[in-house]
Protein backbone atom coordinates (compact mmCIF):
# COMPACT_ATOMS: atom_id res chain seq x y z
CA UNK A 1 105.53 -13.10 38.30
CA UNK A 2 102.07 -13.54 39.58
CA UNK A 3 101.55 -12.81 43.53
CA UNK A 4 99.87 -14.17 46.16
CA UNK A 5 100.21 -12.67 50.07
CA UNK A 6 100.93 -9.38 50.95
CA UNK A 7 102.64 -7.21 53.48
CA UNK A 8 103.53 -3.85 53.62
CA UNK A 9 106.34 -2.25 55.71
CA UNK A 10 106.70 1.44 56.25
CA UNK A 11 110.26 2.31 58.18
CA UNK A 12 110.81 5.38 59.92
CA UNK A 13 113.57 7.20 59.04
CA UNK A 14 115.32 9.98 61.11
CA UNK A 15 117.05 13.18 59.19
CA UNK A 16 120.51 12.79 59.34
CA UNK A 17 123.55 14.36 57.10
CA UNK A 18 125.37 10.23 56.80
CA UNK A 19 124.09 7.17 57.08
CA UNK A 20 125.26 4.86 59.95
CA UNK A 21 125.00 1.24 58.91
CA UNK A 22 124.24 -1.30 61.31
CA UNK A 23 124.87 -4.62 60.30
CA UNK A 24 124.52 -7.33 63.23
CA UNK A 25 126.97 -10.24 61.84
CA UNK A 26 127.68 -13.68 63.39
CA UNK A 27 131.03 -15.15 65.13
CA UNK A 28 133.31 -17.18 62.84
CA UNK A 29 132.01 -20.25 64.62
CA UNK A 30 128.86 -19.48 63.92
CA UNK A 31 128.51 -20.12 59.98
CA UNK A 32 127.85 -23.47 59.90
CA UNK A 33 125.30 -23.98 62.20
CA UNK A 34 125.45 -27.15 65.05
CA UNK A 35 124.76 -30.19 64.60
CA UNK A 36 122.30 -29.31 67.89
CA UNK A 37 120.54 -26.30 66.42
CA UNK A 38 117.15 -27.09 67.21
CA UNK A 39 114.90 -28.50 64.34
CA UNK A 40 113.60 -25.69 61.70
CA UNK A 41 111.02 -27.59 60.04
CA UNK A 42 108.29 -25.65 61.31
CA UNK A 43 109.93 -22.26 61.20
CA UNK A 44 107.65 -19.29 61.13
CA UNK A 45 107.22 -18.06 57.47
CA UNK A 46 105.55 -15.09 58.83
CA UNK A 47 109.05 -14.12 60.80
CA UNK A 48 111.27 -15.28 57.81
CA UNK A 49 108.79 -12.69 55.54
CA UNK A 50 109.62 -9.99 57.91
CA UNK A 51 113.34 -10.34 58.08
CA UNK A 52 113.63 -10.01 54.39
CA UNK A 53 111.07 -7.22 54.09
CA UNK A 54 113.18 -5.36 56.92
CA UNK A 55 116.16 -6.12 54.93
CA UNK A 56 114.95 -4.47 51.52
CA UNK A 57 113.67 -1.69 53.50
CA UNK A 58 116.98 -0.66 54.86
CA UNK A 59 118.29 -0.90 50.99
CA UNK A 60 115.61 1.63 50.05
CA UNK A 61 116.12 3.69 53.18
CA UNK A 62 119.48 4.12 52.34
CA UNK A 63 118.51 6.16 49.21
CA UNK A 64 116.49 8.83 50.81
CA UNK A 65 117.95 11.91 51.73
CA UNK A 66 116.90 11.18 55.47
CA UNK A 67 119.51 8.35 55.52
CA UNK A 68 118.79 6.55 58.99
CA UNK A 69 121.54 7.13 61.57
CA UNK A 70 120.04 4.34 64.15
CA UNK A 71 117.71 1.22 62.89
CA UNK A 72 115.35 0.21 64.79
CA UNK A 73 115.88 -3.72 66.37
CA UNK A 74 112.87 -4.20 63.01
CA UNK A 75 115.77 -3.15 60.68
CA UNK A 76 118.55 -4.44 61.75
CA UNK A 77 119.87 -7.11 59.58
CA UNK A 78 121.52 -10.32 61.12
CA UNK A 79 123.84 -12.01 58.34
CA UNK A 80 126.51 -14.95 58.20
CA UNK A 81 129.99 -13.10 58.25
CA UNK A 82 130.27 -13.43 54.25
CA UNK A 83 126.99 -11.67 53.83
CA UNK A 84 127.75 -9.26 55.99
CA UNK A 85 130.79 -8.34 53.81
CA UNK A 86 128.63 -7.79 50.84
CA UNK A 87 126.17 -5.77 52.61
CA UNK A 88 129.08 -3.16 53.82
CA UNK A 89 130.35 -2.86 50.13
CA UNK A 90 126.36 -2.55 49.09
CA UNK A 91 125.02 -0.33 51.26
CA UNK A 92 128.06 2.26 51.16
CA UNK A 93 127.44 2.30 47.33
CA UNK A 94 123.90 2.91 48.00
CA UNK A 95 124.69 5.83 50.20
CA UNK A 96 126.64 7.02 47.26
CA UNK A 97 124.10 6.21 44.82
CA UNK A 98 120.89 8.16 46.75
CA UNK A 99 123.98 11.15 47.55
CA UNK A 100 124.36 11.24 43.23
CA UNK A 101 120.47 11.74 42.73
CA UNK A 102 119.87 13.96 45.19
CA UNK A 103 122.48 16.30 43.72
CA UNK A 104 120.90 15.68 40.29
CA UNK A 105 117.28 16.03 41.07
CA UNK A 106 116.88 16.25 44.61
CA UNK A 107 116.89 12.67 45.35
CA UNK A 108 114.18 10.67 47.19
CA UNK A 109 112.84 11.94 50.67
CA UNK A 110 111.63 8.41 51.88
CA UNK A 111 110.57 4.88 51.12
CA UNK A 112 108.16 1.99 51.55
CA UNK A 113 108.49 -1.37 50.64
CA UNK A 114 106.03 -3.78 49.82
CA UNK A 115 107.02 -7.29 49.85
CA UNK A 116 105.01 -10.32 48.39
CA UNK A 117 106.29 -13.73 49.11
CA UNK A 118 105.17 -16.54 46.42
CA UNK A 119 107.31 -19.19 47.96
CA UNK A 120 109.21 -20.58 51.30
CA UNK A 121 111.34 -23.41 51.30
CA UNK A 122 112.56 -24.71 54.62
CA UNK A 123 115.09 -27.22 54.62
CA UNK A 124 117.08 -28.88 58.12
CA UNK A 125 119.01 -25.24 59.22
CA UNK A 126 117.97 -23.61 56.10
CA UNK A 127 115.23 -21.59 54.39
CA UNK A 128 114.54 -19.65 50.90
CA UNK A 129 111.90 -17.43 50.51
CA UNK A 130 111.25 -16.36 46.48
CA UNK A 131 109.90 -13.02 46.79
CA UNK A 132 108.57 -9.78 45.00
CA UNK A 133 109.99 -6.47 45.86
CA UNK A 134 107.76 -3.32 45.41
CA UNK A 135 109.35 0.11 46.33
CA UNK A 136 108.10 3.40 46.48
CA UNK A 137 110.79 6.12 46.37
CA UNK A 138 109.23 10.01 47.36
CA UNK A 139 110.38 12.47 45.56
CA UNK A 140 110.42 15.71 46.71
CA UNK A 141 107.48 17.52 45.53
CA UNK A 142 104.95 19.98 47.44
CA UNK A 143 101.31 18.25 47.13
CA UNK A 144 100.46 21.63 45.37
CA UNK A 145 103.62 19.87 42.64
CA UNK A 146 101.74 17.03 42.32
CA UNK A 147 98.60 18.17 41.71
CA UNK A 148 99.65 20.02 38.96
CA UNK A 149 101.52 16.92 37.24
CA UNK A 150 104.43 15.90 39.26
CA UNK A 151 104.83 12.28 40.11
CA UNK A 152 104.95 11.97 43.61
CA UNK A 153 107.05 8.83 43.49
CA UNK A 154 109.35 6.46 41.60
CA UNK A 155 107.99 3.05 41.84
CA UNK A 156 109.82 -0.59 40.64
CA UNK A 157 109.28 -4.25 41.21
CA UNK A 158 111.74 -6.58 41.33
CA UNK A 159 112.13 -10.18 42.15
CA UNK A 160 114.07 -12.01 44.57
CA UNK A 161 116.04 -15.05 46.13
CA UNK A 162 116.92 -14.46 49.55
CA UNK A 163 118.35 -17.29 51.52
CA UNK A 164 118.83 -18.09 55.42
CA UNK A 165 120.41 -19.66 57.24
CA UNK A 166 119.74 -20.97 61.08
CA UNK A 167 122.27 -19.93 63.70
CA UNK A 168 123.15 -21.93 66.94
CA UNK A 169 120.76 -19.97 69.32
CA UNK A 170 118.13 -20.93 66.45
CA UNK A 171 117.99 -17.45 64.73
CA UNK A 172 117.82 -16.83 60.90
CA UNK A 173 120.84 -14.52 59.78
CA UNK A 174 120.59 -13.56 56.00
CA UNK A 175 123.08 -15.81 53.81
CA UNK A 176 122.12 -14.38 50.52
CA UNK A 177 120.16 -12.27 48.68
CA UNK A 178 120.04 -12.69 44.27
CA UNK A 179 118.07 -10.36 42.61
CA UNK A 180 116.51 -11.05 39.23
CA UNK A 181 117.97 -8.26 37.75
CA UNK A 182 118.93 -10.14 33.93
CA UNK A 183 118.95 -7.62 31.12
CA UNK A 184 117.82 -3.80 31.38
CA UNK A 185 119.62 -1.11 33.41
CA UNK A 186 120.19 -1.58 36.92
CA UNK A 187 117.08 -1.63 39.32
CA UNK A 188 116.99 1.72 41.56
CA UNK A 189 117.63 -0.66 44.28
CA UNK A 190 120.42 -2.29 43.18
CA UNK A 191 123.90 -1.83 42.60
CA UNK A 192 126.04 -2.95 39.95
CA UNK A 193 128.55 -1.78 37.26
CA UNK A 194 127.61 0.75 34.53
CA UNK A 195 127.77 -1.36 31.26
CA UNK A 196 125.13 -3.89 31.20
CA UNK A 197 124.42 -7.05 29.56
CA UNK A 198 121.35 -7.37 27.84
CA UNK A 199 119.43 -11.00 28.25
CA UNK A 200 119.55 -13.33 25.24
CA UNK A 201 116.21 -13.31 25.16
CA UNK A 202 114.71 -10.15 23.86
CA UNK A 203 112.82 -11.13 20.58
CA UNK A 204 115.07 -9.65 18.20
CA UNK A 205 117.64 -10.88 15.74
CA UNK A 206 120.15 -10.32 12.73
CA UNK A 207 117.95 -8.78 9.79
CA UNK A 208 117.53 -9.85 6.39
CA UNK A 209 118.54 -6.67 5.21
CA UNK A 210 121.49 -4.27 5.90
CA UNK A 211 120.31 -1.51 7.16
CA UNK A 212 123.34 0.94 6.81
CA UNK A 213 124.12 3.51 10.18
CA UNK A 214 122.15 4.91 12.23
CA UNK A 215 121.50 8.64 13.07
CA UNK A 216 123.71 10.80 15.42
CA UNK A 217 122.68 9.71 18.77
CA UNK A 218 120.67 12.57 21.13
CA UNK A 219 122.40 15.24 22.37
CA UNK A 220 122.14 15.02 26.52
CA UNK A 221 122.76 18.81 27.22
CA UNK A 222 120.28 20.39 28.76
CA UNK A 223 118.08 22.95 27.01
CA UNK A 224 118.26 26.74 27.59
CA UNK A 225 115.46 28.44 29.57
CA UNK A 226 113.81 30.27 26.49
CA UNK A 227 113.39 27.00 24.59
CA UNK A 228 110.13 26.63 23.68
CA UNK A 229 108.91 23.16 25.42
CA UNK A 230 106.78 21.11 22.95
CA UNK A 231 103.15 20.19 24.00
CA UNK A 232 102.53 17.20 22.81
CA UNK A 233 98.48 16.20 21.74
CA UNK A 234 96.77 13.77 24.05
CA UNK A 235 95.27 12.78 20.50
CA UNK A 236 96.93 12.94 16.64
CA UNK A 237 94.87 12.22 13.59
CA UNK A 238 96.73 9.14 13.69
CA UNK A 239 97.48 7.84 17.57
CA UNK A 240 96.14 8.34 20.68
CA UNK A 241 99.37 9.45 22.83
CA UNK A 242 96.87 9.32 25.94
CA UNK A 243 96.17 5.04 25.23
CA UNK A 244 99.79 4.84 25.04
CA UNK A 245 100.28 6.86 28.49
CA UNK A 246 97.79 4.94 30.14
CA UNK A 247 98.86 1.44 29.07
CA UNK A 248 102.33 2.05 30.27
CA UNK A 249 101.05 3.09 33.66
CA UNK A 250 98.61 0.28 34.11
CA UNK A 251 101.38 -2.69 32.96
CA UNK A 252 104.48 -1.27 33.96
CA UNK A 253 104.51 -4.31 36.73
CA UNK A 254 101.11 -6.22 36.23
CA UNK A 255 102.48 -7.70 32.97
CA UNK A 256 99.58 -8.15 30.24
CA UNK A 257 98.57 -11.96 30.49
CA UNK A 258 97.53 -11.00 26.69
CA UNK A 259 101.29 -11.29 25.90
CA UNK A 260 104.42 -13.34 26.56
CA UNK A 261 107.09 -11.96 28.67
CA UNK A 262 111.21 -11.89 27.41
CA UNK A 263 114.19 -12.16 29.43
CA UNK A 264 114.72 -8.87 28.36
CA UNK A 265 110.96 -7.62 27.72
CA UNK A 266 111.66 -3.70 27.67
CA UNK A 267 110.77 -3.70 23.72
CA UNK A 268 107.50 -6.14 23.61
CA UNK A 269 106.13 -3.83 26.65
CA UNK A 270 106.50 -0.54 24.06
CA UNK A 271 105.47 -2.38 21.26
CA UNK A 272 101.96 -3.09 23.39
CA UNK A 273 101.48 0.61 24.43
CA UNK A 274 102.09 1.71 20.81
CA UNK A 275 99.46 -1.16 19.66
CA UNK A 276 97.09 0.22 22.54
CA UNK A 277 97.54 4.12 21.28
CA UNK A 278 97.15 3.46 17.56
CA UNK A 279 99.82 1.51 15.68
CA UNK A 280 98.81 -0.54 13.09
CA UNK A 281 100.12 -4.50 12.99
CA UNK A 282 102.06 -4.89 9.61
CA UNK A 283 103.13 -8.07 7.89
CA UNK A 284 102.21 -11.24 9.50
CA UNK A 285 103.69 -14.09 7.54
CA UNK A 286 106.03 -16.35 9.12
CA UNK A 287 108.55 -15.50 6.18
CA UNK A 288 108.68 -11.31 7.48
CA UNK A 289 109.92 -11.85 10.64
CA UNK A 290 113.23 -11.12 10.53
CA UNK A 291 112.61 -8.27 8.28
CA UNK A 292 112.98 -4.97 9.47
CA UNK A 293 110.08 -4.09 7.17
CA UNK A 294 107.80 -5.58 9.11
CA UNK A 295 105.84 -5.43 12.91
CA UNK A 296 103.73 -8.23 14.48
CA UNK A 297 103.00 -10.58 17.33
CA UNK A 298 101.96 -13.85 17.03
CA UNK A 299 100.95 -16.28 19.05
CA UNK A 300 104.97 -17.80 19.59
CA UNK A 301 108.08 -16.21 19.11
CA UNK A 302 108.56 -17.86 16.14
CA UNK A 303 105.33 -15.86 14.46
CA UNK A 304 106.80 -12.84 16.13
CA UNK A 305 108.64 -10.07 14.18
CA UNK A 306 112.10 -9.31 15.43
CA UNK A 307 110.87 -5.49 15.31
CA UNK A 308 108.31 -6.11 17.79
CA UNK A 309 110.97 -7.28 20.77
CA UNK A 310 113.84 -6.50 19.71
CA UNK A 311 115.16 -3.03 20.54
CA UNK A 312 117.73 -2.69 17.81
CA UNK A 313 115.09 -3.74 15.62
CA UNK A 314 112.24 -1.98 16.86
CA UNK A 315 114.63 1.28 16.19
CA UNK A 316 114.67 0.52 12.52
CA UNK A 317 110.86 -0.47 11.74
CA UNK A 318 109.92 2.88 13.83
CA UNK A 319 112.30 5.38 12.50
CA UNK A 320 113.18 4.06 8.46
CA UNK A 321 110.89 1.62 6.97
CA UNK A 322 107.38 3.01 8.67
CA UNK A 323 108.43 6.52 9.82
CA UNK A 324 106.16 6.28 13.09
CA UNK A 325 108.68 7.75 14.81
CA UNK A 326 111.25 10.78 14.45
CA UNK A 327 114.41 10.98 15.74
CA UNK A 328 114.99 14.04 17.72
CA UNK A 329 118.16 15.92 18.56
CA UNK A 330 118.16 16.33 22.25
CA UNK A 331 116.79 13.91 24.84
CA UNK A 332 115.15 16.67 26.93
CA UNK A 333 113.03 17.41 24.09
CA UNK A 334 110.95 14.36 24.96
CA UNK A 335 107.55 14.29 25.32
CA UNK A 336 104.84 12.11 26.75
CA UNK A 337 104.32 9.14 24.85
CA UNK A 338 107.53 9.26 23.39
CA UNK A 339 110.04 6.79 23.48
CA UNK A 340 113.84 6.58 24.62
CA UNK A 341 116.22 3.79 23.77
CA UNK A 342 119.65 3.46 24.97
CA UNK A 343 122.79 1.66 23.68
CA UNK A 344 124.47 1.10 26.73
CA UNK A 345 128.02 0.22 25.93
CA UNK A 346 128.16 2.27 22.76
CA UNK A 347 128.63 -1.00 20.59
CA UNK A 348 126.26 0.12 17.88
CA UNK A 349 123.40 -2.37 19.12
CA UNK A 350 120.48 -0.74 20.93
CA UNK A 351 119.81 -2.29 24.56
CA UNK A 352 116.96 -0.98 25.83
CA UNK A 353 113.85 0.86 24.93
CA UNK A 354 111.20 3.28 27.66
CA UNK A 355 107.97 5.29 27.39
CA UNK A 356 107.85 8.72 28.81
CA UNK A 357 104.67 8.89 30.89
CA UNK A 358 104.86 12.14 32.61
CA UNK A 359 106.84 15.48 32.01
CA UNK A 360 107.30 18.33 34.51
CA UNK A 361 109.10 21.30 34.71
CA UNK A 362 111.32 20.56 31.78
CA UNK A 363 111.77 17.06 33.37
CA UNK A 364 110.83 13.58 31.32
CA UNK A 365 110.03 10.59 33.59
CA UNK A 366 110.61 7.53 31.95
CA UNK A 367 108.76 3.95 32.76
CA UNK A 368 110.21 0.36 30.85
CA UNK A 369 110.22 -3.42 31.77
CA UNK A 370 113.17 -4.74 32.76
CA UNK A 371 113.07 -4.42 35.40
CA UNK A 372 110.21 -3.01 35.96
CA UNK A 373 109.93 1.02 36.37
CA UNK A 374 107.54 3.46 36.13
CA UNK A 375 108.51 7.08 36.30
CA UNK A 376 112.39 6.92 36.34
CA UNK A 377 113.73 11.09 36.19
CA UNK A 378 115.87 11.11 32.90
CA UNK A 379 118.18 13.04 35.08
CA UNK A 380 118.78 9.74 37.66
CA UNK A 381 118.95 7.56 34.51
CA UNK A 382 121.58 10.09 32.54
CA UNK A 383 123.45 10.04 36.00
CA UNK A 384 123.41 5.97 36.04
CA UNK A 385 124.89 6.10 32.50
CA UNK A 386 127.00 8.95 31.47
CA UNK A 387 128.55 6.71 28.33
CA UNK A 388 125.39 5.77 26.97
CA UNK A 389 124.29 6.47 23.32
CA UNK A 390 120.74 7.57 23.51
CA UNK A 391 118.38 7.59 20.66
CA UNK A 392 115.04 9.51 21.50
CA UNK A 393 112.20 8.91 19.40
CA UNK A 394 108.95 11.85 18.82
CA UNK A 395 105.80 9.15 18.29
């Protein structure tokens, strides 16, 4: 999604060992608002923009290990009774969900939200704003960590539909809020079940060519202390691991206007930071697409290989018919510039496919499309999906 507008909201948290949610709902008479609300066709955009960026913020805030015990009047979020329901069930599972990563990797210590609004629909008593979520989740490393590699944050973008809807007294209370969260594991943010459904459109397709079973799926146990950590080369006689790096970090969210975008576009993204480090187009012809033997874009999808999308696909061109890739044993042997793909429901069909742009202490940090990531901990993603099969490739 391209932007215009900007605002950025920074919410103070205070330390606390539980989270108190405050969620300011409406009366029963209250959700369908009277006939003798007053008029809304000039409501403010700029106050509509701030209710929804104080209402992401107190999703993110929730995450952090300094949990707010008392929002501010800015964070409070006034919702129709029905949303209000949701946001109990929502924001206890958040709770739970920042609780599980802090015990895996020390969690997140706070958050900022960015919010860009593209569009704000005010109709009668009602309003929808379609919106662009940008959070940055803290992790908790010295400034001394960081300098020498760490990330200092987790950062995603992630679109939105949030609705309102005008109250008696003439206030806006939150009525919905549908994230664009199609395909790809489950947005930091977010909530949502463990298996995942992976968009229709990712590129990729039944090959010409039976391509027998795959190998054994990475191990997920975690290394011993004397293991020797591999160093990967910023530069290979063949690929430049740095280009690769670097690609991923600049169009993790500013898609490439060089190249289409999928539903599910975790596999074109790789296939463009393996183009920018080194890889070699091959095929071309309309007739190779749907071979496995084969990896190209074209100008439509139709003079696009299935390997280039596709993540099941991309699996086989990498690993068998080119060898670019090698499959390694254990998914903590990753290093930077390699690549990670997931089947998430272990059905034998690979789901999703990430870059590793940074590694510290041991620790890969992963960055994908879909929705949009960059520097994920493999520990919060092997937490978010203990049944996956993971298949981690060395580039």
């Amino acid at each position: 999604m391209r932007t215009t507008g900007h605002r950025r909201v920074i919410a103070a948290v205070a330390t606390t060992a539980a989270a108190t949610i405050t969620l300011i709902g409406t009366p029963a008479h209250a959700q369908t608002p009277s006939p003798t609300a007053a008029p809304s066709a000039s409501a403010d955009t700029s106050e509509l923009t701030q209710l929804a960026e104080g209402y992401l913020q107190q999703r993110a805030d929730l995450l952090t290990t300094a949990r707010p015990a008392v929002k501010s009047a800015r964070g409070q979020v006034q919702a129709t009774r029905s949303m209000s329901e949701q946001m109990q069930g929502e924001f206890a599972a958040l709770v739970e969900k920042g609780q599980r990563y802090q015990e895996v990797d020390g969690g997140y210590t706070k958050a900022e939200v960015d919010v860009t609004v593209t569009d704000v629909t005010v109709t009668g008593q009602s309003a929808t704003l379609q919106l662009t979520e940008h959070s940055r989740l803290y992790l908790p490393y010295t400034p001394q960590e960081i300098e020498e590699g760490a990330p200092e944050y987790e950062e995603l973008s992630l679109s939105h539909t949030v609705r309102f809807a005008q109250g008696p007294d003439g206030a806006w209370l939150l009525s919905s809020d549908e994230a664009d969260a199609e395909g790809g594991p489950t947005a930091t943010t977010q909530v949502a079940d463990v298996d995942v459904e992976p968009s229709a459109d990712d590129g990729g397709g039944t090959p010409d060519e039976d391509e027998g079973s795959k190998d054994a799926g990475a191990d997920v146990a975690p290394l011993p202390d004397s293991s020797i950590e591999y160093v990967k080369p910023a530069v290979s006689a063949n690929y430049n691991y740095g280009k690769m790096v670097s690609y991923a970090n600049k169009y993790w969210n500013n898609h490439n206007d060089a190249y289409r975008t999928y539903g599910n576009d975790c596999t074109n993204f790789i296939s463009q930071a393996m183009l920018a480090g080194g890889w070699k187009p091959k095929g071309g012809a309309i007739i190779q697409r749907k071979s496995n033997k084969y990896w190209f874009y074209g100008p439509t999808k139709f003079t696009t290989s299935y390997t280039w999308a596709g993540a099941e696909n991309w699996y086989w061109f990498a690993k068998k018919h080119s060898k670019r890739t090698k499959i390694l044993d254990n998914v903590w042997r990753l290093a930077s510039a390699d690549v990670l793909q997931a089947d998430f429901n272990r059905n034998n069909n690979i789901d999703h496919t990430m870059i590793v742009t940074k590694k510290y202490r041991g620790t890969p940090y992963l960055t994908y499309h879909t929705s949009d990531t960059h520097n994920k901990s493999l520990k919060k993603i092997l937490s978010d999906y203990p049944r996956a099969w993971w298949y981690a490739h060395r580039t």
